[in-house]
PDB file of N, CA and C in Angstrom:
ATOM      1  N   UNK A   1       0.862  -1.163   0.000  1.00  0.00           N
ATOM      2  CA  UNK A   1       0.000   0.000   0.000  1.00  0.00           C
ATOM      3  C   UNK A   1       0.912   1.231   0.000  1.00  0.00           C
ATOM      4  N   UNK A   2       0.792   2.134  -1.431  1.00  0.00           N
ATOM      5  CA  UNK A   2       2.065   3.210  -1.542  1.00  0.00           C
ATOM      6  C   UNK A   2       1.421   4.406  -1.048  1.00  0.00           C
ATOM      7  N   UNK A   3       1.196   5.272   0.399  1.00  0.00           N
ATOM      8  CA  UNK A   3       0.414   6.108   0.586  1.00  0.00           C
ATOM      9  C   UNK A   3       1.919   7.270   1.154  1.00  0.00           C
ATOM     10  N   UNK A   4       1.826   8.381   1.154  1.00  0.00           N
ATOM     11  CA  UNK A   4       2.351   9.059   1.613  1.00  0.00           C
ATOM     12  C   UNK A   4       2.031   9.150   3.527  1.00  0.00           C
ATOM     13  N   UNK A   5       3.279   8.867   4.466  1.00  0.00           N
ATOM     14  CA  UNK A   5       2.798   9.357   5.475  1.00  0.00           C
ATOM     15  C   UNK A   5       2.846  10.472   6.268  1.00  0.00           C
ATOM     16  N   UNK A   6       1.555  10.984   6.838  1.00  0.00           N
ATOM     17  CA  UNK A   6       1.348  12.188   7.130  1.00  0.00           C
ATOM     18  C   UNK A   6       1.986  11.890   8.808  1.00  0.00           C
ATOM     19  N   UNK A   7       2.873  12.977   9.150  1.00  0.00           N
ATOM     20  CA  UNK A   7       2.708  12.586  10.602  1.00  0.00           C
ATOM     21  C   UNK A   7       3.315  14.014  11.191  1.00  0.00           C
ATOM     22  N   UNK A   8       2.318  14.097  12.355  1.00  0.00           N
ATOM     23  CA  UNK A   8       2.728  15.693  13.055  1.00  0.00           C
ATOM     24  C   UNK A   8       3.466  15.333  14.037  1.00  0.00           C
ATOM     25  N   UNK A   9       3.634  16.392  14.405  1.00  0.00           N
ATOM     26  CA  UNK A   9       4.477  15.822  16.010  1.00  0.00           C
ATOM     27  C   UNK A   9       3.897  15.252  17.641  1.00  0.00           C
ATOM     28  N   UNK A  10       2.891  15.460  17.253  1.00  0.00           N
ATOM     29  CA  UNK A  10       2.204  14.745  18.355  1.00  0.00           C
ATOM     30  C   UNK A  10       1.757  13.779  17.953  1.00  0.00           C
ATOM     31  N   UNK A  11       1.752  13.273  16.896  1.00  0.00           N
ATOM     32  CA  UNK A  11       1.934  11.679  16.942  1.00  0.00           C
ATOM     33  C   UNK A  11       3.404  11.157  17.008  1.00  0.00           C
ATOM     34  N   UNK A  12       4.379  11.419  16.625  1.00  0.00           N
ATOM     35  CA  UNK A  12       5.705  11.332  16.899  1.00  0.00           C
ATOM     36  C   UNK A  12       6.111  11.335  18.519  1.00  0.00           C
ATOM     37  N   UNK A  13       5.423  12.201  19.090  1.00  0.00           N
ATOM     38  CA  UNK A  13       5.483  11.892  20.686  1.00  0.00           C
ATOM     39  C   UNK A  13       5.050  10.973  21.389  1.00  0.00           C
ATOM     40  N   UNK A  14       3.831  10.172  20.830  1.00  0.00           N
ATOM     41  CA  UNK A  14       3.383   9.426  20.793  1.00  0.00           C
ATOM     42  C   UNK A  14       3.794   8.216  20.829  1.00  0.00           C
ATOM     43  N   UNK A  15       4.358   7.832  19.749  1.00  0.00           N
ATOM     44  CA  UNK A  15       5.581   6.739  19.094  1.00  0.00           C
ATOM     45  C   UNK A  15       6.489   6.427  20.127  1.00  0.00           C
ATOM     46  N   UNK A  16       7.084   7.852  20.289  1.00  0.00           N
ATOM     47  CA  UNK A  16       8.348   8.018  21.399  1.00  0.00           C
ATOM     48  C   UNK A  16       8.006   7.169  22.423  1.00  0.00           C
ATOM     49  N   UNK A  17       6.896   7.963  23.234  1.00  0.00           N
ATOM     50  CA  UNK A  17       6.567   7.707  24.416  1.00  0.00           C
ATOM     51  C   UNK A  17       6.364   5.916  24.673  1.00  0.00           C
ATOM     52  N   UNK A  18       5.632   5.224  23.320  1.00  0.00           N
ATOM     53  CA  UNK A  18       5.484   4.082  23.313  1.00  0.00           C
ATOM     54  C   UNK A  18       7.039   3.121  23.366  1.00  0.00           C
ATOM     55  N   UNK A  19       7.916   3.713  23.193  1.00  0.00           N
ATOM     56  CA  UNK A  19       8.941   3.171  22.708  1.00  0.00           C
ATOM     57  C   UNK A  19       9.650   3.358  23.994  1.00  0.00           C
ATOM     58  N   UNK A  20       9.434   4.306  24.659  1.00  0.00           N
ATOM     59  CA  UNK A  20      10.266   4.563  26.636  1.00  0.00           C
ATOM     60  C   UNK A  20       9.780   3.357  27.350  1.00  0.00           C
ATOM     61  N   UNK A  21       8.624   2.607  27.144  1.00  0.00           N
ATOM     62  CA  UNK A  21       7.953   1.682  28.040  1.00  0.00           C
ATOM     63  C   UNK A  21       9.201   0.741  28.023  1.00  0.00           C
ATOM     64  N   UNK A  22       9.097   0.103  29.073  1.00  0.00           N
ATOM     65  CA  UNK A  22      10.643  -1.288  29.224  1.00  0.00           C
ATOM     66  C   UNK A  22      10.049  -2.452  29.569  1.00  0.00           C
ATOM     67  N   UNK A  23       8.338  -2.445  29.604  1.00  0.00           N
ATOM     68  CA  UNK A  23       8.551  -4.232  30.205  1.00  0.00           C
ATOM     69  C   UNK A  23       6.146  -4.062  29.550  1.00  0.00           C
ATOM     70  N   UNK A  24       6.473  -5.173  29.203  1.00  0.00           N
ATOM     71  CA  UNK A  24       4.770  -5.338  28.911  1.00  0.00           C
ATOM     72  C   UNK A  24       4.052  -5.100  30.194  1.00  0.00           C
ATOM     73  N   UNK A  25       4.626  -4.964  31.821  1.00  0.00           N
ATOM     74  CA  UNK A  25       3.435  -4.546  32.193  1.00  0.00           C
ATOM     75  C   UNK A  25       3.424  -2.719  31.934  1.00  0.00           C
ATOM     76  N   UNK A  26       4.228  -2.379  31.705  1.00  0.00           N
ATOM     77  CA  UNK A  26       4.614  -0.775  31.436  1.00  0.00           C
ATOM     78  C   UNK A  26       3.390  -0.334  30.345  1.00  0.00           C
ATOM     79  N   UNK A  27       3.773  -1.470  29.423  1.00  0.00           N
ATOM     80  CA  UNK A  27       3.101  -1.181  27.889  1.00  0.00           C
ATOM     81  C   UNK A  27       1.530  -1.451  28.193  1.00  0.00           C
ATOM     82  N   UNK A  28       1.012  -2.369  28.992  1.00  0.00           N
ATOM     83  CA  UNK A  28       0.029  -2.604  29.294  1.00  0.00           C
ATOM     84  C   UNK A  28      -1.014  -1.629  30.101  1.00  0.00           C
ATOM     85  N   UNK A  29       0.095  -1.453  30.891  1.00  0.00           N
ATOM     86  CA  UNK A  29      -0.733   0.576  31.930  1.00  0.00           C
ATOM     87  C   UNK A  29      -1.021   1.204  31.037  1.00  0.00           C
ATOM     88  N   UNK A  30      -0.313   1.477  30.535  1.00  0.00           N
ATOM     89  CA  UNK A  30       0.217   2.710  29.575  1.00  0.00           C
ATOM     90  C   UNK A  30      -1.412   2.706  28.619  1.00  0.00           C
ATOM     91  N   UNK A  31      -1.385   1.518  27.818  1.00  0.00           N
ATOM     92  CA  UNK A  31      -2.623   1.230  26.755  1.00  0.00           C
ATOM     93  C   UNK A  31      -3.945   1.644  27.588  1.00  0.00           C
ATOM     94  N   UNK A  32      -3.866   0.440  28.849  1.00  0.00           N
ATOM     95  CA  UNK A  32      -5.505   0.543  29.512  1.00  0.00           C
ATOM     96  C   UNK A  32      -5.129   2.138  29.704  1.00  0.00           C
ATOM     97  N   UNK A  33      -4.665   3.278  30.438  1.00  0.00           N
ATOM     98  CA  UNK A  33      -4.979   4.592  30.220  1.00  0.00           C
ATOM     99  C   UNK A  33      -5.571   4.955  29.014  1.00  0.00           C
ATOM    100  N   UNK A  34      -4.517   4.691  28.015  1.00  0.00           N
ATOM    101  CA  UNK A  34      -4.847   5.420  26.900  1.00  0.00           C
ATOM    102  C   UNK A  34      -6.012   5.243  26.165  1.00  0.00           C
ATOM    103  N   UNK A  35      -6.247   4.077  26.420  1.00  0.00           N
ATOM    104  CA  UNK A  35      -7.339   3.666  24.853  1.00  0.00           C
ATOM    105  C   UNK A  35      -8.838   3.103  26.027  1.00  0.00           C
ATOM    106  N   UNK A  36      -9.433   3.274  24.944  1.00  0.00           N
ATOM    107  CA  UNK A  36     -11.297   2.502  25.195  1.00  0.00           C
ATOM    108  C   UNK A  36     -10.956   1.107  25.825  1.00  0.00           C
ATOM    109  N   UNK A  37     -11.450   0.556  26.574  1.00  0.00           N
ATOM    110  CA  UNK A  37     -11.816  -1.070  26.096  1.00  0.00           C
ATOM    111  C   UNK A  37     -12.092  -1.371  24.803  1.00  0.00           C
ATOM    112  N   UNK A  38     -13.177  -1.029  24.442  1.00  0.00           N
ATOM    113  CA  UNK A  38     -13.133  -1.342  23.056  1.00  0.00           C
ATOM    114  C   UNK A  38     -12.386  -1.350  22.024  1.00  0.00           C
ATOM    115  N   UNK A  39     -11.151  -0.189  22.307  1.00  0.00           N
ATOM    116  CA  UNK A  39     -10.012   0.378  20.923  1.00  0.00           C
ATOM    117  C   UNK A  39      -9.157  -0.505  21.566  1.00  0.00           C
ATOM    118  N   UNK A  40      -8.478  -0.793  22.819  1.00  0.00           N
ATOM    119  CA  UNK A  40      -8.006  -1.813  22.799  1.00  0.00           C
ATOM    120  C   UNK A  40      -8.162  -3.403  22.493  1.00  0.00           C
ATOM    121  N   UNK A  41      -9.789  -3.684  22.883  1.00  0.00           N
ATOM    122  CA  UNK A  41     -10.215  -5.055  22.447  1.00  0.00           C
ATOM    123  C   UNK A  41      -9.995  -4.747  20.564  1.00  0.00           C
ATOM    124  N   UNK A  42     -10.246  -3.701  20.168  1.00  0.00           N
ATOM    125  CA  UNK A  42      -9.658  -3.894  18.447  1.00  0.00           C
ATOM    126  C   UNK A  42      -8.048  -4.182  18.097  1.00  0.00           C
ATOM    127  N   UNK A  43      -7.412  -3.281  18.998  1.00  0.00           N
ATOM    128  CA  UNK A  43      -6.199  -3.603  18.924  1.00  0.00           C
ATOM    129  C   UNK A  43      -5.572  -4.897  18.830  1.00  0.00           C
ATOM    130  N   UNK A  44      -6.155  -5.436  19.938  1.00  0.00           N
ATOM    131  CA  UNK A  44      -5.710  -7.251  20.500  1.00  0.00           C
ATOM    132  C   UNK A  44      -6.027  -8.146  19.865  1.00  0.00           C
ATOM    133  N   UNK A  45      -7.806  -7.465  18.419  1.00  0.00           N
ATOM    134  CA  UNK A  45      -8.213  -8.307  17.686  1.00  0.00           C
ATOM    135  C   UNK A  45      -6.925  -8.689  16.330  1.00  0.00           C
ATOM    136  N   UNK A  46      -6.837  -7.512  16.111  1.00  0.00           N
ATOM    137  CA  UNK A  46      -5.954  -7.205  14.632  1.00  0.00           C
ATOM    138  C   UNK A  46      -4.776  -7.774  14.827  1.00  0.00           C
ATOM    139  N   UNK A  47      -4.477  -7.552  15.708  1.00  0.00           N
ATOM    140  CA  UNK A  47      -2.589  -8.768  16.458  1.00  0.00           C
ATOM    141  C   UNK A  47      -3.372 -10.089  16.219  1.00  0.00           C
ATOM    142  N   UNK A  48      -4.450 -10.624  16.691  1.00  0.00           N
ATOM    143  CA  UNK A  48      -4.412 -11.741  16.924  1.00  0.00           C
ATOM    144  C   UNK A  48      -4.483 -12.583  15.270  1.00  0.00           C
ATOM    145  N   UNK A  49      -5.326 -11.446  14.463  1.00  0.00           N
ATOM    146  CA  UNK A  49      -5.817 -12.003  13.127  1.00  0.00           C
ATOM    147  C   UNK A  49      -4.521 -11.937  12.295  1.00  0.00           C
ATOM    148  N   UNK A  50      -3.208 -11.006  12.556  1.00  0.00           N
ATOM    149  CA  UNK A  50      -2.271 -11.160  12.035  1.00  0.00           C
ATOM    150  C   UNK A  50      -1.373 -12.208  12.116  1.00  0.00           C
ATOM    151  N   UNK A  51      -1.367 -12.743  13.264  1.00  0.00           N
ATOM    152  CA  UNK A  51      -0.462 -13.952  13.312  1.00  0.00           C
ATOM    153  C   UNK A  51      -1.483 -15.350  13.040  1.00  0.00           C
ATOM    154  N   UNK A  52      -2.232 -15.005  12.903  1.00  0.00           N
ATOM    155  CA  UNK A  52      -3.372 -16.312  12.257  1.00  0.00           C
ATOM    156  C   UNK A  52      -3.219 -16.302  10.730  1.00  0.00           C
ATOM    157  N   UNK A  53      -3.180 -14.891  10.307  1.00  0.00           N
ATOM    158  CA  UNK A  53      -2.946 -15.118   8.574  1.00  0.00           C
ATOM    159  C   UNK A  53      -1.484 -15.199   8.041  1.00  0.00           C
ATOM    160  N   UNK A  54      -0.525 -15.247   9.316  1.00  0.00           N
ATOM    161  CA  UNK A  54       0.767 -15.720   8.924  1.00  0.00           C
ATOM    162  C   UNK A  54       1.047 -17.018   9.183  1.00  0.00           C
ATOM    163  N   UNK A  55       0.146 -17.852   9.983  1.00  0.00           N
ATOM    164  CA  UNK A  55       0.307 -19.319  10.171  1.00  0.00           C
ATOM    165  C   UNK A  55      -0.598 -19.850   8.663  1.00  0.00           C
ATOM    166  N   UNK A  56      -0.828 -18.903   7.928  1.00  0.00           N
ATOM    167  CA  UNK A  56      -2.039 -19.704   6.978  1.00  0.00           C
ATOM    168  C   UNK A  56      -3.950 -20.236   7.531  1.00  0.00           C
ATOM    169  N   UNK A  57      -4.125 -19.696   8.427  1.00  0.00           N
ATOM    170  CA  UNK A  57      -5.354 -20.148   9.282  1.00  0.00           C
ATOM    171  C   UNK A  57      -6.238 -19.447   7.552  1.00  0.00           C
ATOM    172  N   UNK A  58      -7.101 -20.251   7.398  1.00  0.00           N
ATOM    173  CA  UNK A  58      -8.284 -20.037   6.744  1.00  0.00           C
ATOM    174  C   UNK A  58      -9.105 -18.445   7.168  1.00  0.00           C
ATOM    175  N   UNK A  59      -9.619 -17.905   6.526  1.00  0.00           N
ATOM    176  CA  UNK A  59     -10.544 -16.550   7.232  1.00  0.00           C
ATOM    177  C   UNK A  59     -11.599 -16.397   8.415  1.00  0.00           C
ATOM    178  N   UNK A  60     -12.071 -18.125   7.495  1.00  0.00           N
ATOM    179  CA  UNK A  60     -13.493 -18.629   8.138  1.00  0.00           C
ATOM    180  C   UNK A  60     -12.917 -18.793   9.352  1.00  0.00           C
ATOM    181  N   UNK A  61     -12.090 -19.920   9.710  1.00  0.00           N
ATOM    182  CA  UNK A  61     -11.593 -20.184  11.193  1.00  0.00           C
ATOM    183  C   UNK A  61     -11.050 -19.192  11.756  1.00  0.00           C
ATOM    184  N   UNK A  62     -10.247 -18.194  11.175  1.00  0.00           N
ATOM    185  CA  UNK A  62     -10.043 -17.047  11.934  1.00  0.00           C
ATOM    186  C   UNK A  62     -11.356 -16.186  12.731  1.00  0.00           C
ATOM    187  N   UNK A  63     -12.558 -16.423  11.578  1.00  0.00           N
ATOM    188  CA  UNK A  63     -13.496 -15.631  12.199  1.00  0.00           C
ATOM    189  C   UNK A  63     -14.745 -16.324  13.023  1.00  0.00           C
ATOM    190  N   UNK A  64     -14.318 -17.331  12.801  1.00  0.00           N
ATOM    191  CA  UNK A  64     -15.007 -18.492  14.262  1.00  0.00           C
ATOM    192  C   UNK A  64     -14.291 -18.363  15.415  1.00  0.00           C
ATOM    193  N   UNK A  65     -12.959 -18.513  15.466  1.00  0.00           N
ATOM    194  CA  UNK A  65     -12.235 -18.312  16.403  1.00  0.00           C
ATOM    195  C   UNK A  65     -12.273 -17.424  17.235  1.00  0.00           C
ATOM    196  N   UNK A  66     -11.913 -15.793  16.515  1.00  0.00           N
ATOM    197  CA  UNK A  66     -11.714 -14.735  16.936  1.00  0.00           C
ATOM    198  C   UNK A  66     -13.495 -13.726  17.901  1.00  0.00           C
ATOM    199  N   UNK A  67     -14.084 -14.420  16.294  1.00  0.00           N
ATOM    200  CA  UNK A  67     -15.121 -13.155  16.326  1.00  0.00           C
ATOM    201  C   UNK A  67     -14.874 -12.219  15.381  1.00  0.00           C
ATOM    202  N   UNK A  68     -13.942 -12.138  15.008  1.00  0.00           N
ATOM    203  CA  UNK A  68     -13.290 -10.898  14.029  1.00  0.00           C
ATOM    204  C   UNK A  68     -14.088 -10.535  13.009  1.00  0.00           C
ATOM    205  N   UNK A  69     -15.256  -9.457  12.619  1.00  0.00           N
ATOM    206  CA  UNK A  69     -15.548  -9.453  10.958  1.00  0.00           C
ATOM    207  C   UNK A  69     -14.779 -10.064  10.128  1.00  0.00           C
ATOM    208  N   UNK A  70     -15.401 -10.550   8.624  1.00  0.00           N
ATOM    209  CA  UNK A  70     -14.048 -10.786   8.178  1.00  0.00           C
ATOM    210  C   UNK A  70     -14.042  -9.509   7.188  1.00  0.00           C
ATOM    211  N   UNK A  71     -14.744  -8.417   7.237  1.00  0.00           N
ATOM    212  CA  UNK A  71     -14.163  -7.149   6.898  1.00  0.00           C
ATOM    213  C   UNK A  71     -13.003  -6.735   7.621  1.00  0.00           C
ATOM    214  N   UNK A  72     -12.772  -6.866   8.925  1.00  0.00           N
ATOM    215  CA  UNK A  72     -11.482  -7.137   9.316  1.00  0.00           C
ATOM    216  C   UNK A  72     -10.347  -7.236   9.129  1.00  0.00           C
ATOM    217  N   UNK A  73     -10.838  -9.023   8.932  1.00  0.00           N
ATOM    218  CA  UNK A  73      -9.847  -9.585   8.637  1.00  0.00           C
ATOM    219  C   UNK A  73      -8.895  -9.439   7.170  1.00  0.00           C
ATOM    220  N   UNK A  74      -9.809  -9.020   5.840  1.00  0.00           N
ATOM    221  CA  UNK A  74      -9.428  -8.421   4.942  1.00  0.00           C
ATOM    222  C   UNK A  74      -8.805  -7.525   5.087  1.00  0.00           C
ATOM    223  N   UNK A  75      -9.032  -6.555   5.972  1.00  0.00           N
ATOM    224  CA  UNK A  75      -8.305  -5.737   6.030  1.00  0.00           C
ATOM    225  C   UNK A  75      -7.020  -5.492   6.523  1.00  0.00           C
ATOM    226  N   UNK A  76      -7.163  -6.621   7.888  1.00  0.00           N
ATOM    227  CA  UNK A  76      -5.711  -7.135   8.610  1.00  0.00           C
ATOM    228  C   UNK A  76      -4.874  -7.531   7.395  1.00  0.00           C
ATOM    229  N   UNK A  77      -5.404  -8.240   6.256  1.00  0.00           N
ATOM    230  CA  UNK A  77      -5.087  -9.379   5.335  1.00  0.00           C
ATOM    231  C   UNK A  77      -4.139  -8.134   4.537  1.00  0.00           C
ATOM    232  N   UNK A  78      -5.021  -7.022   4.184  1.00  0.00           N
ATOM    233  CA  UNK A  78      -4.714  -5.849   3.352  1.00  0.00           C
ATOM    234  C   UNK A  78      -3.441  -5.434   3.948  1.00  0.00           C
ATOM    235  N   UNK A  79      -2.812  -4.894   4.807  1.00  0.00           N
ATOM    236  CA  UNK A  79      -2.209  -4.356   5.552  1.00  0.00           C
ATOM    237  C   UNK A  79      -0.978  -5.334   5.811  1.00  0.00           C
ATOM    238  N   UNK A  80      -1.150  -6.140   6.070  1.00  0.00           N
ATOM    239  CA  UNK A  80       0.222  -7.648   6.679  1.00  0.00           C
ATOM    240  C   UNK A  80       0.492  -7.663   4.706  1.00  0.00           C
ATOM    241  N   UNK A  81      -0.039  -7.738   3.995  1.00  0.00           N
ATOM    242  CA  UNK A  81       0.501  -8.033   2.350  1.00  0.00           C
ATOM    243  C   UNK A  81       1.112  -7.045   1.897  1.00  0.00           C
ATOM    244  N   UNK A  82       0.354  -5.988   1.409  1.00  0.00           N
ATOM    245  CA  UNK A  82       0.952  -4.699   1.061  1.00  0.00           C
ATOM    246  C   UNK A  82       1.082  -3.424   1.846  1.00  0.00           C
ATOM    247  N   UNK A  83       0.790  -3.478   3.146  1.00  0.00           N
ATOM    248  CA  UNK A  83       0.760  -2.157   3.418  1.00  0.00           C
ATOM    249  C   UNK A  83       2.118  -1.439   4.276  1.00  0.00           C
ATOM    250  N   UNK A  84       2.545  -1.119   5.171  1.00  0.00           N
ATOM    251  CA  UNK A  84       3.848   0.132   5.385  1.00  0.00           C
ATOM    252  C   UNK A  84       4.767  -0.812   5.946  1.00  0.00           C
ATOM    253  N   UNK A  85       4.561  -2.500   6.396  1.00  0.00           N
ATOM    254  CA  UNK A  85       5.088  -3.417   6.638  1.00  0.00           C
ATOM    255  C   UNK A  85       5.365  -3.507   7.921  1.00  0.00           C
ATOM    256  N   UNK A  86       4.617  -3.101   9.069  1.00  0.00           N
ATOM    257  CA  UNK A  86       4.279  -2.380  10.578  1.00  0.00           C
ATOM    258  C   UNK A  86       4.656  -3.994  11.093  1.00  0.00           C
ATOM    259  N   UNK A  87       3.470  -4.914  10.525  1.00  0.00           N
ATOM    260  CA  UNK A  87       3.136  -6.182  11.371  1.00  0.00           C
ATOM    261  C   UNK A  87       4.430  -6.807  10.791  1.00  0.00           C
ATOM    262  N   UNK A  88       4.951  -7.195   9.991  1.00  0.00           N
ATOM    263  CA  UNK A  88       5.827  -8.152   9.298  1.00  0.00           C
ATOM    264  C   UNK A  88       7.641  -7.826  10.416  1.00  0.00           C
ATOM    265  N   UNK A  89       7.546  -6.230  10.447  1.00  0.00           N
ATOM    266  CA  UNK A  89       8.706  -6.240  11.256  1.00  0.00           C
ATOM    267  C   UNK A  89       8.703  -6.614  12.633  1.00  0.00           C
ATOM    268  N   UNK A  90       7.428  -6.197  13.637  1.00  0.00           N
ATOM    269  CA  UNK A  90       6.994  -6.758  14.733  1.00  0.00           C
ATOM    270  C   UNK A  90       7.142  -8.590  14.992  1.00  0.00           C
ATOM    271  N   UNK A  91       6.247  -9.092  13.892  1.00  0.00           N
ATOM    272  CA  UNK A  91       6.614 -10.290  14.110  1.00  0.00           C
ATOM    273  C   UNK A  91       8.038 -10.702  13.589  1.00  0.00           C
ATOM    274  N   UNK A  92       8.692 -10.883  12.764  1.00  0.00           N
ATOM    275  CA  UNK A  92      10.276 -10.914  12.506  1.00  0.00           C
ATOM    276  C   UNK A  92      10.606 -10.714  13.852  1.00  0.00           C
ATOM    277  N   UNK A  93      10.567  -9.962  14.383  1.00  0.00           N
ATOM    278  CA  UNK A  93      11.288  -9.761  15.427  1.00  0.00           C
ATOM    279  C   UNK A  93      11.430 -10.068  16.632  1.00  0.00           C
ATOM    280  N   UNK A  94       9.782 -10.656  16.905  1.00  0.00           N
ATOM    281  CA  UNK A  94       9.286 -11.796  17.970  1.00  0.00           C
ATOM    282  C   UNK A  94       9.485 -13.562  17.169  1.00  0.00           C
ATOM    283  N   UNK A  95      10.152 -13.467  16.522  1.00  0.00           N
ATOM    284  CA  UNK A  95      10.267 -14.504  15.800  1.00  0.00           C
ATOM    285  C   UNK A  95       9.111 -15.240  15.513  1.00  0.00           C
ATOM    286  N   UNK A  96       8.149 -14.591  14.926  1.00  0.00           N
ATOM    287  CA  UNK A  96       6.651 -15.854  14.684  1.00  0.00           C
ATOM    288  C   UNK A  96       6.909 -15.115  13.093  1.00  0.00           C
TER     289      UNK A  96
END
């Protein structure tokens, strides 16, 4: 996905700030402050549907599994294939 990215500086602080955290329960405070239940339960969805469409899991079972739309999941699908390559370096790097 070839989009130009827009980014101000308060999302850049943002980034930062995510990047000072040192241990998942850090990262974990940090989120429940920041976000909805809900924007986080999306968050946790889209991780989960990403490493399901890198094991090869079917859509359908992803979306039995999960719950996930599979508007979603297309879209997770959209994003892990062509898009700024966010998920692909994350996982590389957790080794899955």
């Amino acid at each position: 996905m070839k989009r130009d990215r827009i980014e101000s500086s308060h999302e850049r602080e943002l980034f930062t700030a995510i990047l000072a955290l040192k241990t998942p329960d850090e990262t974990r405070d940090f989120f429940y402050d920041l976000c909805t239940p809900a924007e986080l339960e999306g968050l946790v969805d889209r991780w989960r549907v990403a490493q399901m469409l890198l094991q090869k899991t079917p859509y359908r079972k992803i979306a039995k599994d999960t719950k996930v739309s599979t508007a979603t999941i297309v879209r997770v699908a959209r994003f892990l294939n062509s898009g700024f390559g966010g998920y692909k370096t994350v996982m590389k790097r957790l080794g899955k």
